[in-house]
C-alpha atoms as a PDB file:
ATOM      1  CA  UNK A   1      26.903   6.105 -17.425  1.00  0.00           C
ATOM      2  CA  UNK A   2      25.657   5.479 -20.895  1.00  0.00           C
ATOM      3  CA  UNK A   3      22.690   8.445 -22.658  1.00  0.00           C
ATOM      4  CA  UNK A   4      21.448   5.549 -24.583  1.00  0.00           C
ATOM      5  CA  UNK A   5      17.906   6.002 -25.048  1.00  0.00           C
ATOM      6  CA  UNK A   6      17.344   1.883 -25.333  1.00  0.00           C
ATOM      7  CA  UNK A   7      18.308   1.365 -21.823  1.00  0.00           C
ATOM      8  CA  UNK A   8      17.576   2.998 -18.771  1.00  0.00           C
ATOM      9  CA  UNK A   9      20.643   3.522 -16.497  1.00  0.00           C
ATOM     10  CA  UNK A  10      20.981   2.442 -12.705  1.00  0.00           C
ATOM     11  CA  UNK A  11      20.704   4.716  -9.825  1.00  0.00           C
ATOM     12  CA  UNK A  12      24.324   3.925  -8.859  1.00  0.00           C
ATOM     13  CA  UNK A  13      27.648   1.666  -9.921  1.00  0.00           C
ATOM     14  CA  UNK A  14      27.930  -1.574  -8.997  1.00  0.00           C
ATOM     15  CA  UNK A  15      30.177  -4.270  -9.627  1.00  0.00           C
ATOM     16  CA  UNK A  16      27.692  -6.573 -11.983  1.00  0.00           C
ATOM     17  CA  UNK A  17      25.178  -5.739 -14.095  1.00  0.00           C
ATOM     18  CA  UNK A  18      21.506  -6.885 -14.695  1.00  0.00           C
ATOM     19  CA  UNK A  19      19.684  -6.108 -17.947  1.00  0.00           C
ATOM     20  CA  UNK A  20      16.074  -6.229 -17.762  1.00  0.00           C
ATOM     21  CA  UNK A  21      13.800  -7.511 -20.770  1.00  0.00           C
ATOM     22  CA  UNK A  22       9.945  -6.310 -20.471  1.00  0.00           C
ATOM     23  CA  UNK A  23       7.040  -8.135 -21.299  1.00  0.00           C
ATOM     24  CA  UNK A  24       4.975  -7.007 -24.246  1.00  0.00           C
ATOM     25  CA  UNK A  25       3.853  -3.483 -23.312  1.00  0.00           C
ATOM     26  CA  UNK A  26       6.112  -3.046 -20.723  1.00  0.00           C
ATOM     27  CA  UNK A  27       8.797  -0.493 -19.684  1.00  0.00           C
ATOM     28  CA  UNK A  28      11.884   0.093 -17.312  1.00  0.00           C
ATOM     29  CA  UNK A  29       9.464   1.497 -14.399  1.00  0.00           C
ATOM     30  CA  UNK A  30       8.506  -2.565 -14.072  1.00  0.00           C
ATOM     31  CA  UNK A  31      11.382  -3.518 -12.559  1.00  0.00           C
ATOM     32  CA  UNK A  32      12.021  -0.234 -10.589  1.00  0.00           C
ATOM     33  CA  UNK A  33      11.651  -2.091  -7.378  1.00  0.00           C
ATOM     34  CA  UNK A  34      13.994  -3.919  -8.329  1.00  0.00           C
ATOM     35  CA  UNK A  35      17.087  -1.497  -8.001  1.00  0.00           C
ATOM     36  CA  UNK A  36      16.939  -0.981  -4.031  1.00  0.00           C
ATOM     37  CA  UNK A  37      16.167  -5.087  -3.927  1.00  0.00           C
ATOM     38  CA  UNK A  38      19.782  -5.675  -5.630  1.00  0.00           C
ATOM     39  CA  UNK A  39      21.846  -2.422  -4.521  1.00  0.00           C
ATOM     40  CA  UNK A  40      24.212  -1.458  -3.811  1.00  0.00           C
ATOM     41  CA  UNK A  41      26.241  -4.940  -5.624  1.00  0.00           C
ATOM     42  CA  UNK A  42      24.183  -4.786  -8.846  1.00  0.00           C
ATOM     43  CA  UNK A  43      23.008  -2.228 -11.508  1.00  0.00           C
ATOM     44  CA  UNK A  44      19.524  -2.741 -12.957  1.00  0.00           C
ATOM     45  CA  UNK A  45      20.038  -1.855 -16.344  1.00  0.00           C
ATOM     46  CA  UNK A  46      16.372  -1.598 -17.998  1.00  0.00           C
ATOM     47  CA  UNK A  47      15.694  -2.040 -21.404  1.00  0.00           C
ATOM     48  CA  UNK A  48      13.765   1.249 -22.643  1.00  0.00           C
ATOM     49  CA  UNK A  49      11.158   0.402 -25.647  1.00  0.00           C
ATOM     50  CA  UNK A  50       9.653   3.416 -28.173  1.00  0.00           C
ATOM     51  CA  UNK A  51       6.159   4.601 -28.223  1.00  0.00           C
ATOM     52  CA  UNK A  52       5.554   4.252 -24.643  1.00  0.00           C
ATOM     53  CA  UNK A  53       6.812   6.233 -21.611  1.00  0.00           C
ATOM     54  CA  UNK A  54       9.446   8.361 -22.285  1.00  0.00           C
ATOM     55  CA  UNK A  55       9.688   7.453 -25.890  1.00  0.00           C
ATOM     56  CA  UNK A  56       6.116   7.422 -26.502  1.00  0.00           C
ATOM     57  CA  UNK A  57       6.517   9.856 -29.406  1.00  0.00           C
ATOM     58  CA  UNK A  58       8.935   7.256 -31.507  1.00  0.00           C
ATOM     59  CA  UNK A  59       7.753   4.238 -33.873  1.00  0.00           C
ATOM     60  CA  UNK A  60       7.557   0.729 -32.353  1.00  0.00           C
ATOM     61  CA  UNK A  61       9.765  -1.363 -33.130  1.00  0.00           C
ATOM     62  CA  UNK A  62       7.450  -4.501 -35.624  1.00  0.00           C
ATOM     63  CA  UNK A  63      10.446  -7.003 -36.438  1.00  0.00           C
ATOM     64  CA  UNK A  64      12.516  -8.851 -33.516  1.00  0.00           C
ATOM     65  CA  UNK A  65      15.959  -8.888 -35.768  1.00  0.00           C
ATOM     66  CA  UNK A  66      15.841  -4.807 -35.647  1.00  0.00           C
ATOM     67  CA  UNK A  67      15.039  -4.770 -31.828  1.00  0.00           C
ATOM     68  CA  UNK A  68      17.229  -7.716 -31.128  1.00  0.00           C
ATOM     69  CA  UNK A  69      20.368  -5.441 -33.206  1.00  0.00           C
ATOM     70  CA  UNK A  70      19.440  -2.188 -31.011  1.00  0.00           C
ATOM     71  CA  UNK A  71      20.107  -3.751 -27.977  1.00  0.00           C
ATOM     72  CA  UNK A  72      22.974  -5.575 -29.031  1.00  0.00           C
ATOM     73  CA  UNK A  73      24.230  -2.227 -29.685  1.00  0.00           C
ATOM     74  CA  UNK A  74      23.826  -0.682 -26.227  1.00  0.00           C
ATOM     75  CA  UNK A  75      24.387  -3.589 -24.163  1.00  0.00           C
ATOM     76  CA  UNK A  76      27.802  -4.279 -25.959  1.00  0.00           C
ATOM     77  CA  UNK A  77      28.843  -0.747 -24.451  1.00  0.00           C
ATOM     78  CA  UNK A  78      28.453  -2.174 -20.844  1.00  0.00           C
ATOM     79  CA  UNK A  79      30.425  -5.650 -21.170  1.00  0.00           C
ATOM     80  CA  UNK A  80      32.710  -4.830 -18.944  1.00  0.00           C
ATOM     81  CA  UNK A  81      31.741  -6.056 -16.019  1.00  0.00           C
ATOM     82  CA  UNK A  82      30.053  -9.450 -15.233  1.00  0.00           C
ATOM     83  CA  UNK A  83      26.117  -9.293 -16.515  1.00  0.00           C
ATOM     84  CA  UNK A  84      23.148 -11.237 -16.287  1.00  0.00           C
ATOM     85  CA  UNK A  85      19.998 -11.156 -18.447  1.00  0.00           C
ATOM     86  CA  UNK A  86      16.588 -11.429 -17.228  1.00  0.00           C
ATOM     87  CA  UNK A  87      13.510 -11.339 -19.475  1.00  0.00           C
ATOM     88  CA  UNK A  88       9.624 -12.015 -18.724  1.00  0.00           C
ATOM     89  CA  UNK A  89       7.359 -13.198 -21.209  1.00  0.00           C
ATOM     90  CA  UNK A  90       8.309 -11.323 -24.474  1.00  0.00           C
ATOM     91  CA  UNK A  91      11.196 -10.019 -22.948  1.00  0.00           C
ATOM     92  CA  UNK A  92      12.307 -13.499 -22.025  1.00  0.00           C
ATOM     93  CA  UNK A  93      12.182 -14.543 -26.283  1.00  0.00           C
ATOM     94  CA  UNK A  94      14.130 -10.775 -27.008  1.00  0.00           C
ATOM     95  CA  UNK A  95      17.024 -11.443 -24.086  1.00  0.00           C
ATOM     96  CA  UNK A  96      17.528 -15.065 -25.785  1.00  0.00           C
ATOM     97  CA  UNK A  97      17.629 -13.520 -29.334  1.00  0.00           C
ATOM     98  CA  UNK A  98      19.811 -10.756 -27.758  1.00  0.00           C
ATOM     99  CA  UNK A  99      22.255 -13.254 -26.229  1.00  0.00           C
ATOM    100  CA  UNK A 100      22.589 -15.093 -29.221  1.00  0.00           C
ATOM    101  CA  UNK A 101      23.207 -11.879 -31.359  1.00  0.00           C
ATOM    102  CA  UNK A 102      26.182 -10.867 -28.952  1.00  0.00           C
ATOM    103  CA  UNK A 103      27.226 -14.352 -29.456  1.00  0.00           C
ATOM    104  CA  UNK A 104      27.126 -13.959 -33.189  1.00  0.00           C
ATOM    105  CA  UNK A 105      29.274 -10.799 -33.032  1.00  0.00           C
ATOM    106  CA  UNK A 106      31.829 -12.829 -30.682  1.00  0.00           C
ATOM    107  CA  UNK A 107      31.011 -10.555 -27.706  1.00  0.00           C
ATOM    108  CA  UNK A 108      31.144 -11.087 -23.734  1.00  0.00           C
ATOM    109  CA  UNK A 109      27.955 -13.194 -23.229  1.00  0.00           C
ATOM    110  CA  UNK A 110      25.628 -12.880 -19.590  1.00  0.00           C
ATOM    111  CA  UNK A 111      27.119 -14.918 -17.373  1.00  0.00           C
ATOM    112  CA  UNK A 112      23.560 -16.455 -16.740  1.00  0.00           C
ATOM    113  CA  UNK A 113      19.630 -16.018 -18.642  1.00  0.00           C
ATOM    114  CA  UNK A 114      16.068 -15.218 -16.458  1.00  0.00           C
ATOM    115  CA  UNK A 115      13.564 -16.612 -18.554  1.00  0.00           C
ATOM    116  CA  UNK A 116      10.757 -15.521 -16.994  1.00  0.00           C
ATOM    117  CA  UNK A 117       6.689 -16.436 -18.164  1.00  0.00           C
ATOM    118  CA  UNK A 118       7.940 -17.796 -21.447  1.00  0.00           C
ATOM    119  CA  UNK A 119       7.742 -21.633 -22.806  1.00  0.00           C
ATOM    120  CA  UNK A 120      10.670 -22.312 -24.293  1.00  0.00           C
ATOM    121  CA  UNK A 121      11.874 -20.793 -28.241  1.00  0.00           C
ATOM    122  CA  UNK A 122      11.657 -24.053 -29.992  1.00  0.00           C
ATOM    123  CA  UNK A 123       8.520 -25.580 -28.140  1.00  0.00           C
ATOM    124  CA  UNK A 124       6.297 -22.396 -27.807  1.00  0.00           C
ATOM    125  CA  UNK A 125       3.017 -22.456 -28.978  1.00  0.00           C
ATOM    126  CA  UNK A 126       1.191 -18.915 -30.261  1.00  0.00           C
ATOM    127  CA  UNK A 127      -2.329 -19.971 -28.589  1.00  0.00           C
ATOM    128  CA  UNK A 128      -4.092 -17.137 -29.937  1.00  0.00           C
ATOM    129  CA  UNK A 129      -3.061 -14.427 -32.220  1.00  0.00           C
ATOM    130  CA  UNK A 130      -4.298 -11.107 -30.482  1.00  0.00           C
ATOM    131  CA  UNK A 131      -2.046  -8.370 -32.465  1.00  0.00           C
ATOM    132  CA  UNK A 132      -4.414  -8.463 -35.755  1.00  0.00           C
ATOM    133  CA  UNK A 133      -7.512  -8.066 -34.050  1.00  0.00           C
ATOM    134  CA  UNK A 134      -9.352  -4.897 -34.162  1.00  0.00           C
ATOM    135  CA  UNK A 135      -8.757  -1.644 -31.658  1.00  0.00           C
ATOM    136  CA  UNK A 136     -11.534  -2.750 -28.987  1.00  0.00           C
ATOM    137  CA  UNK A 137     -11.298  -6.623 -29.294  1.00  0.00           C
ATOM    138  CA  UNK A 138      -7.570  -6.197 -29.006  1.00  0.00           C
ATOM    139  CA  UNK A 139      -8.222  -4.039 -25.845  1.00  0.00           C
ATOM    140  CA  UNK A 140     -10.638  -6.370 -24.254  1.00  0.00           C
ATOM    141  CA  UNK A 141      -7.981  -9.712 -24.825  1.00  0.00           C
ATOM    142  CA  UNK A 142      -5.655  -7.763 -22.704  1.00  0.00           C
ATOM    143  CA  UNK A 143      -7.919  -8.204 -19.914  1.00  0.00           C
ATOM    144  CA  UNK A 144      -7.430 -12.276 -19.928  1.00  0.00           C
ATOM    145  CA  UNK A 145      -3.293 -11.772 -18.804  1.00  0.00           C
ATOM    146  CA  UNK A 146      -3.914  -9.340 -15.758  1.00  0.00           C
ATOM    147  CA  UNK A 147      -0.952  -7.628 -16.389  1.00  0.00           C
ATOM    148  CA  UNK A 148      -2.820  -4.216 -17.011  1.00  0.00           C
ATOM    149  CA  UNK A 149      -4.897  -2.942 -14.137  1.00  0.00           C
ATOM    150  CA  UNK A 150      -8.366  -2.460 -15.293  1.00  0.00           C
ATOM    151  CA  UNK A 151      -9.071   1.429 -14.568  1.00  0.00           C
ATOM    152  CA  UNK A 152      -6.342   1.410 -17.012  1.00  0.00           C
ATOM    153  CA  UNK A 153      -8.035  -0.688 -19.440  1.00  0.00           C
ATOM    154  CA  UNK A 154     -11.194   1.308 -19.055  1.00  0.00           C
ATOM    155  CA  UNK A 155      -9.111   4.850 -19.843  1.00  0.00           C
ATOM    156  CA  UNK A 156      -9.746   4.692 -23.892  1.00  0.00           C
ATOM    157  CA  UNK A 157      -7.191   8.070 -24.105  1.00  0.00           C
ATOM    158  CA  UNK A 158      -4.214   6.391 -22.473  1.00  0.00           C
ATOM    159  CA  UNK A 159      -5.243   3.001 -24.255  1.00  0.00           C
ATOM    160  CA  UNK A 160      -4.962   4.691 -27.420  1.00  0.00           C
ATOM    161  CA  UNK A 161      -1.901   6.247 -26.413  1.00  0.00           C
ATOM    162  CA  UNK A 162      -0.355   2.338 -25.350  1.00  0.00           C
ATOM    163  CA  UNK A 163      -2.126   0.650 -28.496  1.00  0.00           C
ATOM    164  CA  UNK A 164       1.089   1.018 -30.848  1.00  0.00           C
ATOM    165  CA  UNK A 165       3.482  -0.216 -28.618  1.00  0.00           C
ATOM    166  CA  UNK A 166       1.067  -2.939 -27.562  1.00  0.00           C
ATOM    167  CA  UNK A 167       0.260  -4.232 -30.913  1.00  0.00           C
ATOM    168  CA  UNK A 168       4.052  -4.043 -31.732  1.00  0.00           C
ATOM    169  CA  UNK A 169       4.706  -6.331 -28.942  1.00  0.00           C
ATOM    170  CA  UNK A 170       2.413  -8.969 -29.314  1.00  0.00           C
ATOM    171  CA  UNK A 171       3.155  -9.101 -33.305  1.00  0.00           C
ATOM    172  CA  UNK A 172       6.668  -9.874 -32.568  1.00  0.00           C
ATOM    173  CA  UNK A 173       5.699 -12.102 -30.149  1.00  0.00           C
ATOM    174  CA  UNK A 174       3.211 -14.288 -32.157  1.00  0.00           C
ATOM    175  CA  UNK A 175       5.141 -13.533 -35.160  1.00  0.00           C
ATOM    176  CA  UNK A 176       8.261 -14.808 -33.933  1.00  0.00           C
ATOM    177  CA  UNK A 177      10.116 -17.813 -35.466  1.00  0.00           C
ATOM    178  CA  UNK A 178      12.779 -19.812 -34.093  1.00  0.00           C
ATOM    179  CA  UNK A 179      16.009 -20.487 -35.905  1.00  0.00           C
ATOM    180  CA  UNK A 180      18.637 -23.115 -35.441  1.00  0.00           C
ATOM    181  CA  UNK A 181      21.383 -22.424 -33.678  1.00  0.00           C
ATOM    182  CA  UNK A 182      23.738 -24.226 -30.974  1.00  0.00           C
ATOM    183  CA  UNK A 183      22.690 -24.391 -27.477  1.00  0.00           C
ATOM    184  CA  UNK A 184      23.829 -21.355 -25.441  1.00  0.00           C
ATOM    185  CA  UNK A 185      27.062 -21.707 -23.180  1.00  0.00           C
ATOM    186  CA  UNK A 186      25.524 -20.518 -20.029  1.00  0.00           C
ATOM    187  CA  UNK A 187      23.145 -21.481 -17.122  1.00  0.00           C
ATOM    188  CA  UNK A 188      19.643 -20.949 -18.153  1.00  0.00           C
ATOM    189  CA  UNK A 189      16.868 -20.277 -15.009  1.00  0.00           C
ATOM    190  CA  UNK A 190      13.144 -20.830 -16.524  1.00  0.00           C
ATOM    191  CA  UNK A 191      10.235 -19.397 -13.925  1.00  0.00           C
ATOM    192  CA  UNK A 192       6.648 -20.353 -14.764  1.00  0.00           C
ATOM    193  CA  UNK A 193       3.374 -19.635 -13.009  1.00  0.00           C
ATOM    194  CA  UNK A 194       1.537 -22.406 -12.118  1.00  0.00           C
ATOM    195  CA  UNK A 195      -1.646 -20.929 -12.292  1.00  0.00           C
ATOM    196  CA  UNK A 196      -0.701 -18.912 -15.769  1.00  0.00           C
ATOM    197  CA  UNK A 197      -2.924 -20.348 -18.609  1.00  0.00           C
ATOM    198  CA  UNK A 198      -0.733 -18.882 -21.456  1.00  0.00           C
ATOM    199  CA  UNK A 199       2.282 -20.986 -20.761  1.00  0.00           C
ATOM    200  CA  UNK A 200       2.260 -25.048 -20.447  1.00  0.00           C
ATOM    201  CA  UNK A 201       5.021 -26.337 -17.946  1.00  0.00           C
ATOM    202  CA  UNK A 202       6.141 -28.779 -20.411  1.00  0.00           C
ATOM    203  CA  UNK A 203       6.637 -26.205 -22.923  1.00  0.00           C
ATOM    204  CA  UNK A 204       8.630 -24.145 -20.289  1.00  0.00           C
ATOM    205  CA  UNK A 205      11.059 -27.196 -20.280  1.00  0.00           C
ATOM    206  CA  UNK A 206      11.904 -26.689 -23.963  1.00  0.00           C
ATOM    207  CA  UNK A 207      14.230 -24.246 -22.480  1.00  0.00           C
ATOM    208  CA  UNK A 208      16.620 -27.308 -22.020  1.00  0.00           C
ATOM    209  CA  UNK A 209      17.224 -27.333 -25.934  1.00  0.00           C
ATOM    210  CA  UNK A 210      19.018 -23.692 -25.511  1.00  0.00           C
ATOM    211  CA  UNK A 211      21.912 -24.394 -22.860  1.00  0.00           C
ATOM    212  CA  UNK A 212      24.668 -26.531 -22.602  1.00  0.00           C
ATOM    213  CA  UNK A 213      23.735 -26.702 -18.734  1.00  0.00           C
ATOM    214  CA  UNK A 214      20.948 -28.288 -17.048  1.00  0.00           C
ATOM    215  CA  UNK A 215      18.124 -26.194 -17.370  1.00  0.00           C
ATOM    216  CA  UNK A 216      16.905 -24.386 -13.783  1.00  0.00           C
ATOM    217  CA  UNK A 217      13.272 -24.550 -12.880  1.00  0.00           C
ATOM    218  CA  UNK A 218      11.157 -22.205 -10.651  1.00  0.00           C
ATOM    219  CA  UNK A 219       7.973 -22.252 -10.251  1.00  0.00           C
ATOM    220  CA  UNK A 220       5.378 -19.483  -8.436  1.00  0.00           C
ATOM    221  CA  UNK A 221       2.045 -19.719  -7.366  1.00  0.00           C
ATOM    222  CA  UNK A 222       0.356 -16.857  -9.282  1.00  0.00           C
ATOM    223  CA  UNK A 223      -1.076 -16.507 -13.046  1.00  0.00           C
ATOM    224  CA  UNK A 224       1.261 -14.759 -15.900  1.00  0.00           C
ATOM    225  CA  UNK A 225       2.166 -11.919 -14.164  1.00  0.00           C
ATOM    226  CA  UNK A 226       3.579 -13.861 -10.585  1.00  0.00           C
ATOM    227  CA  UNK A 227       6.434 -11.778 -11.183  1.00  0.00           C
ATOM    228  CA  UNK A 228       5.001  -9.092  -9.110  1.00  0.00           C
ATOM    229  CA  UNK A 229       3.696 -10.583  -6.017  1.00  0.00           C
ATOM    230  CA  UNK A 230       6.555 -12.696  -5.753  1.00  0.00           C
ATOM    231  CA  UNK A 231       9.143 -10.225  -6.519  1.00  0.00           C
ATOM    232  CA  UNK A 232      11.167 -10.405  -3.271  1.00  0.00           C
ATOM    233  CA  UNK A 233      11.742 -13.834  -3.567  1.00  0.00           C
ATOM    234  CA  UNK A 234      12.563 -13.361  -7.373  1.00  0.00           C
ATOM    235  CA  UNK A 235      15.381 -10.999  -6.698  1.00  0.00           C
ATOM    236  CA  UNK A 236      16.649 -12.820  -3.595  1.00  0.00           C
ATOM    237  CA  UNK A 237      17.177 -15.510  -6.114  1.00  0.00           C
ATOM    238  CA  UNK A 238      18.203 -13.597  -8.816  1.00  0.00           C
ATOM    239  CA  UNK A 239      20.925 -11.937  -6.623  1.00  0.00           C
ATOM    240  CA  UNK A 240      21.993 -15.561  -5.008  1.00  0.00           C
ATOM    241  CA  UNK A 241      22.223 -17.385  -9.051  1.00  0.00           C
ATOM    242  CA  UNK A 242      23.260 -14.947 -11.393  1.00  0.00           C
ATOM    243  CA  UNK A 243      27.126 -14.924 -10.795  1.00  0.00           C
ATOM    244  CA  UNK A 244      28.460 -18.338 -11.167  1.00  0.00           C
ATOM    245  CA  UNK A 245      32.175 -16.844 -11.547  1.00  0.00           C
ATOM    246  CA  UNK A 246      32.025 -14.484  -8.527  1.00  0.00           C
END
């Protein structure tokens, strides 16, 4: 198994592999349920961010190219077995970027891409730009996504701890610009909220531009972060779609 520190390696072997994209702030520990949901045919490869958890001490990563080139590095290690790529919010915009970076480099490319919470690269719309605003207004915007429980919110030492990697995430995020390129050779699976007021369904169908297939729609009752309530039905369908070629 690979010491990489941008990836955080599976329990056990399997014979495919799933890389896991975080949202903005997020960490391998959010998808840690779901290594005994896929075991024992799939390894849930996580993708490990700095300055938070166990890399809290290094610098975030500010531009998308430089992230986008780290992972490219680590994942192109593990090729050799058929891979999937699944991504949620942010981490749906880095696994795109990240597939078409392996692409660029003629590299094995996921046999299918998650995009999870996310309206699609070339129809998104930044509807409020949260990573310039000061400490405590940035702090009290989190609060309208639900994706960080609110004793945490109210905890100003760990907030202050989290802020870098935070503001990091969101920057790229609202910062990020989409560049021409060729639709994507692979089956692409967009999942939307229908209750989540950050992404517009029509939006979410943008992801149609990006794959040479017909674009895959799911939809889950549940605001932004429906990927935790509904994450037994996310990985049953994960585990059923991902390997086309099996």
């Amino acid at each position: 198994m690979t010491t990489d520190p941008w990836l955080q390696p599976p329990v056990a072997p399997g014979t495919t592999r799933l890389f896991c994209f975080p949202f903005a702030g997020g960490n391998g520990p959010a998808f840690k349920l779901w290594r005994s949901a896929l075991a024992p045919d799939t390894e849930v490869w996580a993708v490990m961010l700095p300055a938070r958890g166990p890399r809290l001490a290094d610098p975030p990563v500010t531009s998308m190219a430089e992230l986008v080139s780290h992972l490219a590095d680590a994942i192109a290690k593990l090729t050799d077995k058929p891979f999937a790529f699944f991504g949620h919010s942010l981490g749906s915009l880095v696994a795109f970027e990240t597939t078409r970076e392996l692409r660029r480099r003629g590299l094995p490319l996921p046999q299918v891409l998650w995009a999870s919470g996310a309206e699609g690269p070339r129809t998104r719309e930044v509807k409020r730009h949260l990573h310039g605003l000061p400490h405590d207004e940035f702090i009290e915007a989190l609060r309208g996504y639900n994706g960080t429980p609110a004793e945490l919110l109210e905890h100003r030492e760990i907030m202050e701890l989290l802020y870098p990697a935070l503001q990091a995430d969101f920057g790229m995020a609202e910062q990020y610009e989409y560049r021409e390129e060729p639709p994507l050779a692979l089956p692409i699976h967009a999942l939307y909220g229908h209750a989540d007021p950050h992404v517009e369904y029509e939006r979410v169908q943008g992801w149609a531009h990006e794959t040479t297939h017909r674009l895959s729609l799911h939809g889950f009752d549940g605001d932004h972060f429906f990927l935790f309530p509904h994450q037994e039905a996310i990985t049953t369908l994960v585990a059923a779609e991902s390997w086309p070629s099996r």
